[in-house]
Protein backbone atom coordinates (compact mmCIF):
# COMPACT_ATOMS: atom_id res chain seq x y z
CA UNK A 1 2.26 -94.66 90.29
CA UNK A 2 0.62 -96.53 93.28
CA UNK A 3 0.10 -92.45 94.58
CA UNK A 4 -1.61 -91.94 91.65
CA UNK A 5 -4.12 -95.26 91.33
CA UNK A 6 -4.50 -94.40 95.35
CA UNK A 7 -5.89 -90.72 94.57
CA UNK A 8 -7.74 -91.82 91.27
CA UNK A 9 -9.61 -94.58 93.58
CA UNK A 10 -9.91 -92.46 96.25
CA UNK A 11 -11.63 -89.43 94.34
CA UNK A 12 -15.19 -89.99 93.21
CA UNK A 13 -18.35 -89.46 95.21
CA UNK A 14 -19.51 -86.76 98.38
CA UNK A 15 -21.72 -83.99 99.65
CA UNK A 16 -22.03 -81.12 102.60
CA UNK A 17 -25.54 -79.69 101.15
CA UNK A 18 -24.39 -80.73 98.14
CA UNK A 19 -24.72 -84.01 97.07
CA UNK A 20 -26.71 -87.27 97.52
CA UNK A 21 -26.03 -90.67 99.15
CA UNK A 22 -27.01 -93.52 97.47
CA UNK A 23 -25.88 -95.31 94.15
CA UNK A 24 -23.51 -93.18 91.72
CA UNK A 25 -22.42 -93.65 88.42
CA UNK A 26 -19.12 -92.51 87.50
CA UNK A 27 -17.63 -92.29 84.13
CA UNK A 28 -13.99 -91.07 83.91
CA UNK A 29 -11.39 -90.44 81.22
CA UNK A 30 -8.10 -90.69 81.87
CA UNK A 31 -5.58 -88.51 79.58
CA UNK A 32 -1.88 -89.54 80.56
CA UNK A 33 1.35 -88.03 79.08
CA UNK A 34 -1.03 -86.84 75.97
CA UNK A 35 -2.68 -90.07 75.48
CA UNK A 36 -6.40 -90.24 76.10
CA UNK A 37 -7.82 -93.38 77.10
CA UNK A 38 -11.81 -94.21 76.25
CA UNK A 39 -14.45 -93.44 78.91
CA UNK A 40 -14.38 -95.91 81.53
CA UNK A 41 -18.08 -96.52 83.94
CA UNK A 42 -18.30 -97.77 87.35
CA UNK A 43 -20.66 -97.40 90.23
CA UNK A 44 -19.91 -96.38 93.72
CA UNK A 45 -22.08 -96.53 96.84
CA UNK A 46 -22.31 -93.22 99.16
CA UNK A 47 -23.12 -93.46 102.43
CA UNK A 48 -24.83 -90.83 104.45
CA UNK A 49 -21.32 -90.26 106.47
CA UNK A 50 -19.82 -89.87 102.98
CA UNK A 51 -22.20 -87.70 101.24
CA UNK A 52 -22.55 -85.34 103.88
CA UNK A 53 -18.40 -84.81 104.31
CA UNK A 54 -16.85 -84.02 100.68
CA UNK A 55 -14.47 -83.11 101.81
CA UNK A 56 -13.03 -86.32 103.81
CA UNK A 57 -14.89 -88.40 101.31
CA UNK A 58 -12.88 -86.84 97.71
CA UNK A 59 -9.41 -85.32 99.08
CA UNK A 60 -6.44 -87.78 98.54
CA UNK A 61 -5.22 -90.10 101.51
CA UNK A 62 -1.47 -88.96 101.85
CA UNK A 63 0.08 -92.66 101.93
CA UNK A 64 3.38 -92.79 100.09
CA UNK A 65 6.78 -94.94 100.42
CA UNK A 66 9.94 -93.28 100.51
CA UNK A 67 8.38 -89.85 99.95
CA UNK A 68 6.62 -86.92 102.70
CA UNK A 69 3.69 -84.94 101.52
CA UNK A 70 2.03 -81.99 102.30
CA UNK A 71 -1.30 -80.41 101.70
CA UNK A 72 -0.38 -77.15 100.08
CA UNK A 73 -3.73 -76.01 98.96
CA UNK A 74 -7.43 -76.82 100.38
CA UNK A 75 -11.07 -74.77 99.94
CA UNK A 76 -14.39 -76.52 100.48
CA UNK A 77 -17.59 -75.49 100.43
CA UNK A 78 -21.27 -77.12 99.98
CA UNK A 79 -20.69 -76.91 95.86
CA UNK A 80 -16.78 -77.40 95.54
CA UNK A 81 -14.25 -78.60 96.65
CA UNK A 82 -10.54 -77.94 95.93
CA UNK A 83 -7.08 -79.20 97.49
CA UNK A 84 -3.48 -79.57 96.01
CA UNK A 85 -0.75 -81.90 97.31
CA UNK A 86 3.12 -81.93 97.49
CA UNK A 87 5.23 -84.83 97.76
CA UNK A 88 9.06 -84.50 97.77
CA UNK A 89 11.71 -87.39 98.26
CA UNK A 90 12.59 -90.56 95.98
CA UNK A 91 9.21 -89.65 93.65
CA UNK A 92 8.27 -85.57 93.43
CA UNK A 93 4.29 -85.85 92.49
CA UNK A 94 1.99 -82.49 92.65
CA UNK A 95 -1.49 -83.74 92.48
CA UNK A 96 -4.66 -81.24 92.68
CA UNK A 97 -8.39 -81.92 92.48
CA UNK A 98 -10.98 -80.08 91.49
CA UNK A 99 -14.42 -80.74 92.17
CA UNK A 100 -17.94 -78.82 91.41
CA UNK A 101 -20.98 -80.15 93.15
CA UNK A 102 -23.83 -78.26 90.61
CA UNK A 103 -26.84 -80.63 91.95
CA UNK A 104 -27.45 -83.27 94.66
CA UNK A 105 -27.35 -85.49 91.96
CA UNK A 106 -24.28 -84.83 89.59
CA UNK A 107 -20.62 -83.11 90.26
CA UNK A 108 -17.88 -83.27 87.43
CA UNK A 109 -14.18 -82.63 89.06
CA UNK A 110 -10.72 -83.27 87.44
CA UNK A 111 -7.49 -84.16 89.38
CA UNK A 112 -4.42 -83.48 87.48
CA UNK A 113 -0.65 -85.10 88.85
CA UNK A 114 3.04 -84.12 87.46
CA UNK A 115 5.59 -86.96 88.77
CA UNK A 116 9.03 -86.31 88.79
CA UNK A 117 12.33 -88.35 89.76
CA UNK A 118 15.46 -86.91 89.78
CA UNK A 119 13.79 -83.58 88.62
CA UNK A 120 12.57 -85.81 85.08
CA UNK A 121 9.29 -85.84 84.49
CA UNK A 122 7.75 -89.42 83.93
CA UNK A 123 3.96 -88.80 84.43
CA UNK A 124 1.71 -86.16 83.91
CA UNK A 125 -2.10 -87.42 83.74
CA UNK A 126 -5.69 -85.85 84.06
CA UNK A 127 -8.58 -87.61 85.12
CA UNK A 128 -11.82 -86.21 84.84
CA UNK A 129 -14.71 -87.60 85.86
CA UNK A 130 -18.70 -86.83 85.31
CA UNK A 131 -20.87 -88.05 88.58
CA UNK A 132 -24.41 -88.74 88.24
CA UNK A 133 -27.02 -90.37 91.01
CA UNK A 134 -28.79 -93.61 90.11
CA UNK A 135 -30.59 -94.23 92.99
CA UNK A 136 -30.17 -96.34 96.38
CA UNK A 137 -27.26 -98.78 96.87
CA UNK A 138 -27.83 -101.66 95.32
């Protein structure tokens, strides 16, 4: 689970031509094991640095306890951006992300994980989220 909050915090805002820094407002629903959750808003700040590399700025951080992944799928370009993850051991997760960059000022992506122990499935979530510019950093 603390894979999963890692990647949801992780995944939110970037560019390459694509998008803008500045202010963004993210809203994000959450649908895990078949239950959706309401919309949920919050803002993030982009820098520059973060804007103008997508790719570093929305593809997971692979930090996990008692489990080795692997990047097992990765294509990026200046309008999307798309990886998939492996992680085997005490917890089996296979987490992907999918992210479109239509304007400067608005992407939409969804990142979808499976969990596993001892080959039973105990989580298997969705998060999609719509980004939209607001302006400068506040």
């Amino acid at each position: 689970m603390a894979l999963l909050a890692a990647l949801c915090v992780k995944a939110s805002d970037a560019a390459a031509d694509g998008i803008a820094p500045g202010e963004w407002k993210l809203t994000e629903t959450i649908v895990m094991n078949g239950n959706r959750t309401a919309p949920q808003t919050r803002t993030r700040c982009l820098s520059p640095e973060q804007a103008g590399d997508t790719a570093a700025t929305f593809s997971p951080e692979y930090r996990t306890v008692n489990s080795g992944c692997e990047r097992v799928e990765f294509s990026s370009s200046a309008t999307a951006l798309r990886w998939r993850m492996r992680c085997t051991g005490q917890m089996d997760m296979d987490v992907s992300g999918d992210f479109t960059f239509d304007t400067p000022k608005h992407y939409s992506a969804t990142i979808t994980s499976k969990g596993a122990m001892g080959g039973r499935e105990f989580v298997n979530s969705s998060v999609f989220i719509e980004g939209e510019h607001i302006g400068e950093c506040r």
